[in-house]
C-alpha atoms as a PDB file:
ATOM      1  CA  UNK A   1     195.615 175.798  88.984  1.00  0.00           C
ATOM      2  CA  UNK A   2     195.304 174.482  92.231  1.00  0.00           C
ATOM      3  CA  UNK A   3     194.967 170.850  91.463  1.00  0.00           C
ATOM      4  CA  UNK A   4     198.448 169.674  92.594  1.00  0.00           C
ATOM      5  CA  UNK A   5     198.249 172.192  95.752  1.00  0.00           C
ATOM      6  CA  UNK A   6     195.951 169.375  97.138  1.00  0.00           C
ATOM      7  CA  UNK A   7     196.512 166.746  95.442  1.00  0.00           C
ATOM      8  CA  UNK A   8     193.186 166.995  93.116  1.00  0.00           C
ATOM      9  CA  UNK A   9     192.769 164.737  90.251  1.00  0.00           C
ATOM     10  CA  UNK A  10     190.363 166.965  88.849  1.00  0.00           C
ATOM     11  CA  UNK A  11     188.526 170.147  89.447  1.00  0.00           C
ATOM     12  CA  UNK A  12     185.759 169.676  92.216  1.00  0.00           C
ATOM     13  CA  UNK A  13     184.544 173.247  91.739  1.00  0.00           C
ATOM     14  CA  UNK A  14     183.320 173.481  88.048  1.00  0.00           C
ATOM     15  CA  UNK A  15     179.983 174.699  86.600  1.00  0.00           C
ATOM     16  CA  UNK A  16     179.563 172.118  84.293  1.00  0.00           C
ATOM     17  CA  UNK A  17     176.685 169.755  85.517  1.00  0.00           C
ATOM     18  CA  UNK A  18     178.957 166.785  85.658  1.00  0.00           C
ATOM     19  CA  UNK A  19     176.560 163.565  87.185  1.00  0.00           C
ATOM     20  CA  UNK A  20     179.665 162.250  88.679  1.00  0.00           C
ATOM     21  CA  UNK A  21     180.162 165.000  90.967  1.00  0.00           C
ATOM     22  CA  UNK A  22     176.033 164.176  91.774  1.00  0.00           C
ATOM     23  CA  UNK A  23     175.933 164.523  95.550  1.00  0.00           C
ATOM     24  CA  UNK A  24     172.548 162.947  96.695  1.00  0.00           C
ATOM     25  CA  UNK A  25     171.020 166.085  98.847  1.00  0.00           C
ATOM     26  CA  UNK A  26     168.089 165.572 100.022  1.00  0.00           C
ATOM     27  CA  UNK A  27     166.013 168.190  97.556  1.00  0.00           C
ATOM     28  CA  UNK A  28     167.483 166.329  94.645  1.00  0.00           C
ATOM     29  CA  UNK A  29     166.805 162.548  95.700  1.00  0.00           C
ATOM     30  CA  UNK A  30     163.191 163.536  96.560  1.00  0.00           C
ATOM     31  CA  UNK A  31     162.476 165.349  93.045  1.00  0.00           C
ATOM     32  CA  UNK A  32     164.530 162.003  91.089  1.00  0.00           C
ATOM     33  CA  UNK A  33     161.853 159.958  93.273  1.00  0.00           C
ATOM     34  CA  UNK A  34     158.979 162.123  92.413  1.00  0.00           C
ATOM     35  CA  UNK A  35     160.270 161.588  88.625  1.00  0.00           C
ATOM     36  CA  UNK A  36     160.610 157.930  88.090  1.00  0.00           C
ATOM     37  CA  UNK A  37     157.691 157.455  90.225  1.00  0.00           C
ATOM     38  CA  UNK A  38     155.602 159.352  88.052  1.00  0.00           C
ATOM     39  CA  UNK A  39     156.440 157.925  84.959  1.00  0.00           C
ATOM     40  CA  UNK A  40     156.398 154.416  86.803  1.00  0.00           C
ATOM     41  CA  UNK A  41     152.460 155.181  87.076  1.00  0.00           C
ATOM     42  CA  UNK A  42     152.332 156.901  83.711  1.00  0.00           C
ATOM     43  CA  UNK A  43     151.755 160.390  84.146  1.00  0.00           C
ATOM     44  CA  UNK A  44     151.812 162.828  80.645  1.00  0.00           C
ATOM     45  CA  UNK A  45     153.425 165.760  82.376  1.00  0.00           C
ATOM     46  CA  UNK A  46     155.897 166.258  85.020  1.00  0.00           C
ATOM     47  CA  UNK A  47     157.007 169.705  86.009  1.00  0.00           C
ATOM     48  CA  UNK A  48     160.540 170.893  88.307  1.00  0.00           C
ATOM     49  CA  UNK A  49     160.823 174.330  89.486  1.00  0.00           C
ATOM     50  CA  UNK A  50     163.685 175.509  91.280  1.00  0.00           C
ATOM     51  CA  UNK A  51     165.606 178.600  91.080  1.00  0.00           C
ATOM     52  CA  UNK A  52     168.705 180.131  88.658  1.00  0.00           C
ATOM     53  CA  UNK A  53     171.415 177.568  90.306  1.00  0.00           C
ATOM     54  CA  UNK A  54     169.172 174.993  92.040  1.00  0.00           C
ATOM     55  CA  UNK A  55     170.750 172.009  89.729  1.00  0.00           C
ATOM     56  CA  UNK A  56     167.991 171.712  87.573  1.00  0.00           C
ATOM     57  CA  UNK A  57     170.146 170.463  84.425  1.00  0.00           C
ATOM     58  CA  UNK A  58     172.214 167.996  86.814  1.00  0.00           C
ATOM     59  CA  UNK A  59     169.173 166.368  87.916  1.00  0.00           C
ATOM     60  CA  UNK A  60     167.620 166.626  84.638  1.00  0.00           C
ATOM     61  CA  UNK A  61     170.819 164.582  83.261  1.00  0.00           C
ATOM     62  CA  UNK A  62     170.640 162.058  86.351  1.00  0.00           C
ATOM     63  CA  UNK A  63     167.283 161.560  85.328  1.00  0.00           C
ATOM     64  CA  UNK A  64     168.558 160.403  81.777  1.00  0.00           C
ATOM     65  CA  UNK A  65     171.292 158.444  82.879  1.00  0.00           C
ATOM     66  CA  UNK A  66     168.943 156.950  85.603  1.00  0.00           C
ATOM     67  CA  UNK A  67     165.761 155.743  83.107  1.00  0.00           C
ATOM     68  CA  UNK A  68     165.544 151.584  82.458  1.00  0.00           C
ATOM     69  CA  UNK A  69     166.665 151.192  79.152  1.00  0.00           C
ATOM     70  CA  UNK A  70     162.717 150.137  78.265  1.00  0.00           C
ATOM     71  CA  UNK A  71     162.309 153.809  78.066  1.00  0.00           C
ATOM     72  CA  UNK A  72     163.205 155.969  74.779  1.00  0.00           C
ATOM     73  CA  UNK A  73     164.290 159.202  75.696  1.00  0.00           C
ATOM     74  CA  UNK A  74     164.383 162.668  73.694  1.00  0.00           C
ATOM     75  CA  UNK A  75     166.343 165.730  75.247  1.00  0.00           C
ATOM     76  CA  UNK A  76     165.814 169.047  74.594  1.00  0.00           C
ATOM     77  CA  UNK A  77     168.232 171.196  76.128  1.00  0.00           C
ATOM     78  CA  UNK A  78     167.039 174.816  74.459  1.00  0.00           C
ATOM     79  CA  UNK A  79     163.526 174.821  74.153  1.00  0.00           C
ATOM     80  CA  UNK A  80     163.105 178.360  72.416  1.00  0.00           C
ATOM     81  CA  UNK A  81     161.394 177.387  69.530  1.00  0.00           C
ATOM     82  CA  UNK A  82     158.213 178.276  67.874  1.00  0.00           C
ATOM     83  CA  UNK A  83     156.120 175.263  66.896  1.00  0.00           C
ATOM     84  CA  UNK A  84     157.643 174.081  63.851  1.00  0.00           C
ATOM     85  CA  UNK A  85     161.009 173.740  65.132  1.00  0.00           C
ATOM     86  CA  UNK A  86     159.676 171.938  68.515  1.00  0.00           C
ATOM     87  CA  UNK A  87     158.268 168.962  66.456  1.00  0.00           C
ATOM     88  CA  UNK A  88     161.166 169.011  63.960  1.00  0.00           C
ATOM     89  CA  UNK A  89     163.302 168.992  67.248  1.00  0.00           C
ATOM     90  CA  UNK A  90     160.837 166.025  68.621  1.00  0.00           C
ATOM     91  CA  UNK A  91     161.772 164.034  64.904  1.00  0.00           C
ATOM     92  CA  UNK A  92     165.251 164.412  65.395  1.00  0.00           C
ATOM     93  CA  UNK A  93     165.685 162.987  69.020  1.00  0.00           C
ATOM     94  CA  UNK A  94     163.358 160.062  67.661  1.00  0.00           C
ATOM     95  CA  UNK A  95     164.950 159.252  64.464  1.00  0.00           C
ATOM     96  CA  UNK A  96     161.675 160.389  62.425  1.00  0.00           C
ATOM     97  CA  UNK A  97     162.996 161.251  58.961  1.00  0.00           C
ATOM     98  CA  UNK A  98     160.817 164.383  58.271  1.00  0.00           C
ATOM     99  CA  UNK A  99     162.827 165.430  55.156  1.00  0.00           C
ATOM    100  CA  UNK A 100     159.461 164.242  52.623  1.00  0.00           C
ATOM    101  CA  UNK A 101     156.762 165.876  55.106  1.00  0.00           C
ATOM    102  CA  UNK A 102     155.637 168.749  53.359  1.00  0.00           C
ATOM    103  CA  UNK A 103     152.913 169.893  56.287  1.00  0.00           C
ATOM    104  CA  UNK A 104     153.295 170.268  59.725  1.00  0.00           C
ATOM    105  CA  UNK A 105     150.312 168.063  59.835  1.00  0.00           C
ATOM    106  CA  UNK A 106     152.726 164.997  58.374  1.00  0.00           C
ATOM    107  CA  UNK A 107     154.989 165.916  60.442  1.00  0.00           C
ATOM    108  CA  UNK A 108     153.165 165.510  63.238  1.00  0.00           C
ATOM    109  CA  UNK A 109     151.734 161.792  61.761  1.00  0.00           C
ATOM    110  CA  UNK A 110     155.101 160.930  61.175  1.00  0.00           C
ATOM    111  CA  UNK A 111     155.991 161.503  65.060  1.00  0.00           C
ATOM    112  CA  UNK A 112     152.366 159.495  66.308  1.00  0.00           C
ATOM    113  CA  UNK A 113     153.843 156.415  63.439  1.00  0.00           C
ATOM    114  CA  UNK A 114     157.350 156.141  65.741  1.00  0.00           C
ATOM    115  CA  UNK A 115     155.599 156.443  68.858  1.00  0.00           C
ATOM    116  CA  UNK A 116     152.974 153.409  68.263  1.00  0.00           C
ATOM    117  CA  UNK A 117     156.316 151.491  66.944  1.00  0.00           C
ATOM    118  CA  UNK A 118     157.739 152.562  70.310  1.00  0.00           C
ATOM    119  CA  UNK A 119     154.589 151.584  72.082  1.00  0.00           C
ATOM    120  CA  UNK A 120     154.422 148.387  70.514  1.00  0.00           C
ATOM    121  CA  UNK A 121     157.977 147.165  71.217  1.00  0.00           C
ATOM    122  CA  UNK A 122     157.422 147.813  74.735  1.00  0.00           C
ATOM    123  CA  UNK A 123     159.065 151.066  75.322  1.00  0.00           C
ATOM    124  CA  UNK A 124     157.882 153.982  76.859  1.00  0.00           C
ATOM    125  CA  UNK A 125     159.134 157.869  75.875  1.00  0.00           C
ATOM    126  CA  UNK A 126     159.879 160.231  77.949  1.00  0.00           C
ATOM    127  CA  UNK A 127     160.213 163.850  76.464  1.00  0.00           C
ATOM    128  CA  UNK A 128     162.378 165.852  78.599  1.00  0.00           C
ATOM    129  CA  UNK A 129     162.731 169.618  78.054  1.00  0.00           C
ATOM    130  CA  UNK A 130     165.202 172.208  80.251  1.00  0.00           C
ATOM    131  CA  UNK A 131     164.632 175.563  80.539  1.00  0.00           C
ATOM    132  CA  UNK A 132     161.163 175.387  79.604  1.00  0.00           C
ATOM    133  CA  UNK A 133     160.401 178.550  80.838  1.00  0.00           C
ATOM    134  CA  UNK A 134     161.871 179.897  77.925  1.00  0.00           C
ATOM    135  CA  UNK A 135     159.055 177.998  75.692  1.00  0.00           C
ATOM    136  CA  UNK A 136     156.850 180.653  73.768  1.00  0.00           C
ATOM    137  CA  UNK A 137     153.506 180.402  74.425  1.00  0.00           C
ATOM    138  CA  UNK A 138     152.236 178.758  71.175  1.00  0.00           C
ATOM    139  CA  UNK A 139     155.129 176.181  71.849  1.00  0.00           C
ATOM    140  CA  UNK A 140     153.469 175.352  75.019  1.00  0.00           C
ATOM    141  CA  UNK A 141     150.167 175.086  73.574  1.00  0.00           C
ATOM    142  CA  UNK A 142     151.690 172.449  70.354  1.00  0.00           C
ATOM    143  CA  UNK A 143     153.361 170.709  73.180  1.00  0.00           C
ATOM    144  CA  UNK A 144     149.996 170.139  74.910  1.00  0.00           C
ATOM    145  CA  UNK A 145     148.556 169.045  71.963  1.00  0.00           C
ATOM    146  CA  UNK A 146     151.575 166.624  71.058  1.00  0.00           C
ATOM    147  CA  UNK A 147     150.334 165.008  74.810  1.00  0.00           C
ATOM    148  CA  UNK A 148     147.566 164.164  73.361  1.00  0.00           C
ATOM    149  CA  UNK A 149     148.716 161.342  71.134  1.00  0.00           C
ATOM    150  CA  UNK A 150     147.889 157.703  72.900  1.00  0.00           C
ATOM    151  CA  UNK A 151     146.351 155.110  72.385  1.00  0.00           C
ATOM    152  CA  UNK A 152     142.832 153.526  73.908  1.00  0.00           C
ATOM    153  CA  UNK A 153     144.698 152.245  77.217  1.00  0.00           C
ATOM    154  CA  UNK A 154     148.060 154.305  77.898  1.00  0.00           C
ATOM    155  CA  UNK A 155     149.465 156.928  76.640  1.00  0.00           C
ATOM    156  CA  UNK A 156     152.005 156.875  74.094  1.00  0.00           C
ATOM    157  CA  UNK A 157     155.177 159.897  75.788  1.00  0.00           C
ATOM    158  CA  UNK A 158     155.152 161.818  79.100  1.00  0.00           C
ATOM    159  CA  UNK A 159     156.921 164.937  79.221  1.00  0.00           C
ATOM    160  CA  UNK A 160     158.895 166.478  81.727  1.00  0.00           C
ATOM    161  CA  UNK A 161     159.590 170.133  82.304  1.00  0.00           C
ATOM    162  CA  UNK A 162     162.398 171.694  84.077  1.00  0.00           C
ATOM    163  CA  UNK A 163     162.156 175.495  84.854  1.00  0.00           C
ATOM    164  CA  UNK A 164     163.057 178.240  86.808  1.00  0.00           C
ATOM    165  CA  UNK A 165     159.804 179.578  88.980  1.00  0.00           C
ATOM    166  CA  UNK A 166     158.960 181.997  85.765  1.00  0.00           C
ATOM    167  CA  UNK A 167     157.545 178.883  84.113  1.00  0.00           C
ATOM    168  CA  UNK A 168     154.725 178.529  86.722  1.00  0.00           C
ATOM    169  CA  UNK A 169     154.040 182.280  86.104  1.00  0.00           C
ATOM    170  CA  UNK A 170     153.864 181.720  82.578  1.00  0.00           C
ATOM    171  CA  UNK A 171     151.141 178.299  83.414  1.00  0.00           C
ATOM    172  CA  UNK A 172     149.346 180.591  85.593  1.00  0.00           C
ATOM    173  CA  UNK A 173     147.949 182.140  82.550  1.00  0.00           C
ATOM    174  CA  UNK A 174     144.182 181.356  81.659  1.00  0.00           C
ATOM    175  CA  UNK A 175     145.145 180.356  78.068  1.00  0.00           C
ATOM    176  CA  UNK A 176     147.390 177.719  79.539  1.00  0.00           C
ATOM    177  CA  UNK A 177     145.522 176.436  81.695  1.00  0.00           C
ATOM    178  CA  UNK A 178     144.496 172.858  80.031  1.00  0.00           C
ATOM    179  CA  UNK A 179     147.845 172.270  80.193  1.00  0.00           C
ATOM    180  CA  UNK A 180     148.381 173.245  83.818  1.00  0.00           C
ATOM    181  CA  UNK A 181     145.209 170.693  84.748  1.00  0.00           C
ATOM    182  CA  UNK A 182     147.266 168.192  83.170  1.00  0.00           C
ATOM    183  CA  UNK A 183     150.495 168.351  85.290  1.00  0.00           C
ATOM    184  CA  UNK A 184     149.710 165.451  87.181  1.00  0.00           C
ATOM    185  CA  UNK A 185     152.737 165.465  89.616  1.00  0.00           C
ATOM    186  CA  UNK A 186     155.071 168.665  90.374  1.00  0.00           C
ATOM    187  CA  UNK A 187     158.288 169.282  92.384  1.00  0.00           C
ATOM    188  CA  UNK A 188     159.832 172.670  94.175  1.00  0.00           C
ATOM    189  CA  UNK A 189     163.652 172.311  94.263  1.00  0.00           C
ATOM    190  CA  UNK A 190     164.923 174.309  97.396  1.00  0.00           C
ATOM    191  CA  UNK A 191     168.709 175.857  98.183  1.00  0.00           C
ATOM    192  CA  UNK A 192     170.513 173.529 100.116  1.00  0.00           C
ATOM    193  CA  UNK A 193     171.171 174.309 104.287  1.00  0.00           C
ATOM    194  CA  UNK A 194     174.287 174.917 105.738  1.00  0.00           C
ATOM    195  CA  UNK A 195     174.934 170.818 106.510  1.00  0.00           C
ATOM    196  CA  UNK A 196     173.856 170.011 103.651  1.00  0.00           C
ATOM    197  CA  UNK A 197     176.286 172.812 101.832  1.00  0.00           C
ATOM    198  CA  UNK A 198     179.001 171.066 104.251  1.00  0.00           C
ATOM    199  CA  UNK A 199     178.730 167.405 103.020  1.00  0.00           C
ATOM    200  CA  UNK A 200     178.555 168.958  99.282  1.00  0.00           C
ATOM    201  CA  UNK A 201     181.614 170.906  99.542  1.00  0.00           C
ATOM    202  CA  UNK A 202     183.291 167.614 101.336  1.00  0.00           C
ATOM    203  CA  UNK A 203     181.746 165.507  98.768  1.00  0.00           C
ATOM    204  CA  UNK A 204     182.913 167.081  95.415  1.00  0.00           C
ATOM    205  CA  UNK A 205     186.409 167.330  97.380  1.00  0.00           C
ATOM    206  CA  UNK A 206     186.248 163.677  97.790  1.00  0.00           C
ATOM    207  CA  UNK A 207     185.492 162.878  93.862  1.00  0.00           C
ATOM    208  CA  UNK A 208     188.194 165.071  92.770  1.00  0.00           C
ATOM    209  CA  UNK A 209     190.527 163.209  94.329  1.00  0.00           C
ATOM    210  CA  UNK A 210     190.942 165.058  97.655  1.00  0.00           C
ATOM    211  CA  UNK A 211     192.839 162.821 100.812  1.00  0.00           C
ATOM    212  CA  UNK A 212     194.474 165.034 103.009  1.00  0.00           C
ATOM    213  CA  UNK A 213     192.997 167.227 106.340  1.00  0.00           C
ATOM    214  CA  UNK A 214     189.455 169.005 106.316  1.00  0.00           C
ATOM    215  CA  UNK A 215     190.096 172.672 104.341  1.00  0.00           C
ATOM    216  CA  UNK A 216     187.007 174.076 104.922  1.00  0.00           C
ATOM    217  CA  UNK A 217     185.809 174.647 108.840  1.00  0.00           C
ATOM    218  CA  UNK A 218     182.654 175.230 110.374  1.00  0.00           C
ATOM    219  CA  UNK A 219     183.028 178.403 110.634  1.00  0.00           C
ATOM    220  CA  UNK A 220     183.912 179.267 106.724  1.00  0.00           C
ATOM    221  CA  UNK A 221     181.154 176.914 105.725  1.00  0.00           C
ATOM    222  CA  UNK A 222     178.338 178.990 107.684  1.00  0.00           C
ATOM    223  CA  UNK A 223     179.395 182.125 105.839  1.00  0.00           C
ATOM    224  CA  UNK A 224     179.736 180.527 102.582  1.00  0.00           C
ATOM    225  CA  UNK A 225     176.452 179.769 102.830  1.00  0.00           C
ATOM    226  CA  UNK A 226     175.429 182.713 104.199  1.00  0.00           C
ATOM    227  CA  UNK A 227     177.068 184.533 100.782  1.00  0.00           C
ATOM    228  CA  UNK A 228     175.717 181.949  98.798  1.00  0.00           C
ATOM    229  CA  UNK A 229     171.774 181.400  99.988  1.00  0.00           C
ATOM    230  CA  UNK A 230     172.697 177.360  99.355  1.00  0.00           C
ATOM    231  CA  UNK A 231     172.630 177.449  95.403  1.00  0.00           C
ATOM    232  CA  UNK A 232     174.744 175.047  94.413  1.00  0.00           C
ATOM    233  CA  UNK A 233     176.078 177.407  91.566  1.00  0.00           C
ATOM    234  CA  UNK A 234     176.909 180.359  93.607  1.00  0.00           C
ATOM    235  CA  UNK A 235     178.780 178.039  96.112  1.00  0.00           C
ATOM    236  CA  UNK A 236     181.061 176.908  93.261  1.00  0.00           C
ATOM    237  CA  UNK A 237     182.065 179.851  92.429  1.00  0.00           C
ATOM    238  CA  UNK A 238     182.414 180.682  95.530  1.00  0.00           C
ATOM    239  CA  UNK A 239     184.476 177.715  96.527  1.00  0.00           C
ATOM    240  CA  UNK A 240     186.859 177.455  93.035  1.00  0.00           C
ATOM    241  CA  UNK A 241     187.450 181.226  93.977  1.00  0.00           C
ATOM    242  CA  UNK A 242     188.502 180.667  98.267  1.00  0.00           C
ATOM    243  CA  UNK A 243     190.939 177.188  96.938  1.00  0.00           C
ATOM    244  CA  UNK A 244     192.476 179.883  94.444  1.00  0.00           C
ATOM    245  CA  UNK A 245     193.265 182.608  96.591  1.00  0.00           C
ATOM    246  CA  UNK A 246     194.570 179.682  98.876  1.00  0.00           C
ATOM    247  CA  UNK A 247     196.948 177.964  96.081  1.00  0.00           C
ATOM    248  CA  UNK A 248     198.272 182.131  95.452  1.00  0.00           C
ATOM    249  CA  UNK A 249     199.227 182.353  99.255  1.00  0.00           C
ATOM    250  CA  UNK A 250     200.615 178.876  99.281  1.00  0.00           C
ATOM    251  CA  UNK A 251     198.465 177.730 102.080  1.00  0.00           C
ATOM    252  CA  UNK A 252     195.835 174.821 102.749  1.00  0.00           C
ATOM    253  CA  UNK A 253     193.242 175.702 104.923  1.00  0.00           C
ATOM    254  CA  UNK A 254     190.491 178.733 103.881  1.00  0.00           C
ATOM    255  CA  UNK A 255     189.881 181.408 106.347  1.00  0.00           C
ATOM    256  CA  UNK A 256     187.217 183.706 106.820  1.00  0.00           C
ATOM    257  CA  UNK A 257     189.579 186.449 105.139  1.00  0.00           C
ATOM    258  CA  UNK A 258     189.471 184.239 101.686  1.00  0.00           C
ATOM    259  CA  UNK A 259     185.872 183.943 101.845  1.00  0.00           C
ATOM    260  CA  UNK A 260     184.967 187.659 102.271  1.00  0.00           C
ATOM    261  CA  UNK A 261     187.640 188.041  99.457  1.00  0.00           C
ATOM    262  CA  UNK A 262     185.890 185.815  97.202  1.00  0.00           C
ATOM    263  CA  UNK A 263     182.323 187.237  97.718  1.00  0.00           C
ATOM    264  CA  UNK A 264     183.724 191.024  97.224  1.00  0.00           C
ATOM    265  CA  UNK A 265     185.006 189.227  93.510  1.00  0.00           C
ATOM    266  CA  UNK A 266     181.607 187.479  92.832  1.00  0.00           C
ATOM    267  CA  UNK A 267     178.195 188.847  91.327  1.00  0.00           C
ATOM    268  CA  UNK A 268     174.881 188.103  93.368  1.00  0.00           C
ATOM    269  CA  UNK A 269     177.229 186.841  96.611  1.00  0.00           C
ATOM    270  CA  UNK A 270     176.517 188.913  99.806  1.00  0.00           C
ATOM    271  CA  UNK A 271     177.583 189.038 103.154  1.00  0.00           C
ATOM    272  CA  UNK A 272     176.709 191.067 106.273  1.00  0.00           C
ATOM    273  CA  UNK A 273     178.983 194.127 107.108  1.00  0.00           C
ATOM    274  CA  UNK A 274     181.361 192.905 109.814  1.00  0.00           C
ATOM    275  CA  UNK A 275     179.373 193.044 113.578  1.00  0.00           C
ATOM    276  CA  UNK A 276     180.276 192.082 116.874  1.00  0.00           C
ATOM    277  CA  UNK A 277     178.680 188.465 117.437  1.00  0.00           C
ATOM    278  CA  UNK A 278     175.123 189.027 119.820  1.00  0.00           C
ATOM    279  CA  UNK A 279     176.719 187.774 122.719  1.00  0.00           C
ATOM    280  CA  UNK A 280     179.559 189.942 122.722  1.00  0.00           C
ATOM    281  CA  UNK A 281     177.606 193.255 122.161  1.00  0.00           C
ATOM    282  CA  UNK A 282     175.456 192.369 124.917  1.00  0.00           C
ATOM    283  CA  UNK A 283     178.336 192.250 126.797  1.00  0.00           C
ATOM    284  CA  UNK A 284     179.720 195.033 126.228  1.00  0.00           C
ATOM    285  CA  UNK A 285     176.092 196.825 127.043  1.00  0.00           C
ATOM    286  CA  UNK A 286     176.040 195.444 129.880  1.00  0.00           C
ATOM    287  CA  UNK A 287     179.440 196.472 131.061  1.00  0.00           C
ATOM    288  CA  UNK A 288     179.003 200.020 129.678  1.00  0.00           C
ATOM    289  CA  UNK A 289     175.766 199.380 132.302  1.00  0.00           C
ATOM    290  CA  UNK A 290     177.747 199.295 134.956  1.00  0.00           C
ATOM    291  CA  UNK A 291     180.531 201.038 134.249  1.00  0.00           C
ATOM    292  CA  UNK A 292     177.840 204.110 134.334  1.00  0.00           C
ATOM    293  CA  UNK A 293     177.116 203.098 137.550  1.00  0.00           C
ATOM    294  CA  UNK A 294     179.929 202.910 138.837  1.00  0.00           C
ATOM    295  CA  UNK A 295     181.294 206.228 137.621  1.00  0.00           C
ATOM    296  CA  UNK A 296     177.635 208.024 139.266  1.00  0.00           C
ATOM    297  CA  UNK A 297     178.320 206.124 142.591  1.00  0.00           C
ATOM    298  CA  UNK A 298     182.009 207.128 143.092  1.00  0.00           C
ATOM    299  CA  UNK A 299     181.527 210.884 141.374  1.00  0.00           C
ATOM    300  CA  UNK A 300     178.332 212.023 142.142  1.00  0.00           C
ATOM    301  CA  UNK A 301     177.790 210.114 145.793  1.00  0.00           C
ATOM    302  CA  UNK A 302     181.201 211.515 146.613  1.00  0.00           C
ATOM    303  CA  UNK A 303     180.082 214.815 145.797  1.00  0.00           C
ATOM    304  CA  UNK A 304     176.905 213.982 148.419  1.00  0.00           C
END
């Protein structure tokens, strides 16, 4: 690979959602805010949209690693599954031994007896599900009614959903919508812009161990984020792709050549056909202009 071509200690490019690679743009550190200050005040449910690449499941692990430890956390990383298997799922990520429940109805005692423990050591939990778009419908309805467990002055989990815009279609629906009412505080996660794309790039650089002159200029930057709309996905793929092609020709810096290289090699990347830059073209109108002008004053007022 390319990691001894610049001196990396480590891959900077990966798709892994690695928090120490966690750069803090300024989508991200507003939705973490929106988060802890939500379940600060208590809140049941907490939703975060963004789109296929956004870093949803980054900031969804910051969020874990960033919780108090009075808080008792249960992950659920793939939440298709039908009712039964969301509250066995719930148990498990609580430590409720289920094996002697013979109803769903014990089960769901069983989960309400760990939470009051929970509750009455101090602790708060946090259920926090990924992907939740992918939650069948009478998943989201058991999950509602899960919510509903508390006591006569607080309530005894919040939940937090992380989705891709499909799961506010899916809310949208009338038989959801006690469930919507009670998504108290929501966040939109947006692509990053083209400085912000810049201090990413240079910060993931920096992590993996990078020291020596900048590699990527302004000018590669703008159309990597051009081909990449700002997803943070897209623009590691992108990126791992341009410092490979460079490590193959045995140079540092990438070009605009690499780039268009890269996005020609990458699915859902796009760039412009090649144009002339505005300026130029109206320059060259403008001296085609004249140049007309020129040729009807010295031909045809000759002629005259």
């Amino acid at each position: 690979m390319y990691q001894k071509h610049y001196g990396l200690t480590e891959l900077p490019f990966t798709l892994t959602p690695n928090t120490s690679f966690y750069c803090d743009l300024e989508g991200h550190r507003a939705a973490l805010e929106v988060l802890l200050t939500a379940l600060r005040t208590g809140e049941g449910f907490i939703k975060v949209v963004g789109e296929v690449g956004t870093g949803k499941t980054l900031l969804c692990r910051k969020l874990l690693n960033e919780l108090p430890e009075n808080y008792v956390t249960a992950y659920i990383p793939n939440p298709f599954l039908n009712p039964d298997e969301l509250r066995a799922q719930i148990a498990r990520e609580l430590q409720v031994d289920i094996s002697q429940a013979s109803s769903q109805q014990l089960v769901t005692q069983a989960i309400q007896q760990r939470l009051m423990e929970i509750n009455a050591a101090g602790k708060t939990v946090v259920i926090v599900l990924d992907e939740a778009q992918a939650l069948p419908s009478d998943s989201l309805e058991a999950l509602r009614l899960i919510s509903n467990l508390e006591t006569e002055t607080r309530k005894l989990l919040h939940i937090v959903l992380f989705g891709q815009p499909e799961l506010n279609e899916r809310l949208a629906a009338r038989e959801h919508r006690q469930l919507r009412q009670r998504i108290s505080f929501s966040y939109h996660l947006q692509a990053m812009t083209v400085h912000e794309l810049a201090r990413y790039i240079s910060h993931r650089l920096h992590i993996a161990g990078y020291k020596g002159a900048p590699i990527f200029n302004g000018r590669v930057v703008s159309m990597l984020h051009q081909a990449s709309r700002g997803i943070p996905r897209l623009a590691n793929v992108l990126c791992h792709k341009v410092l490979l092609l460079c490590y193959g020709e045995g140079v540092y810096p990438v070009t605009p050549k690499h780039v268009r290289t890269a996005v020609d090699d990458t699915e859902d990347a796009t760039l412009p056909k090649a144009t002339w830059p505005w300026w130029l073209l109206g320059a060259a109108v403008i001296a085609g202009v004249a140049a007309v002008g020129y040729y009807q004053q010295w031909f045809v007022g000759g002629d005259m």
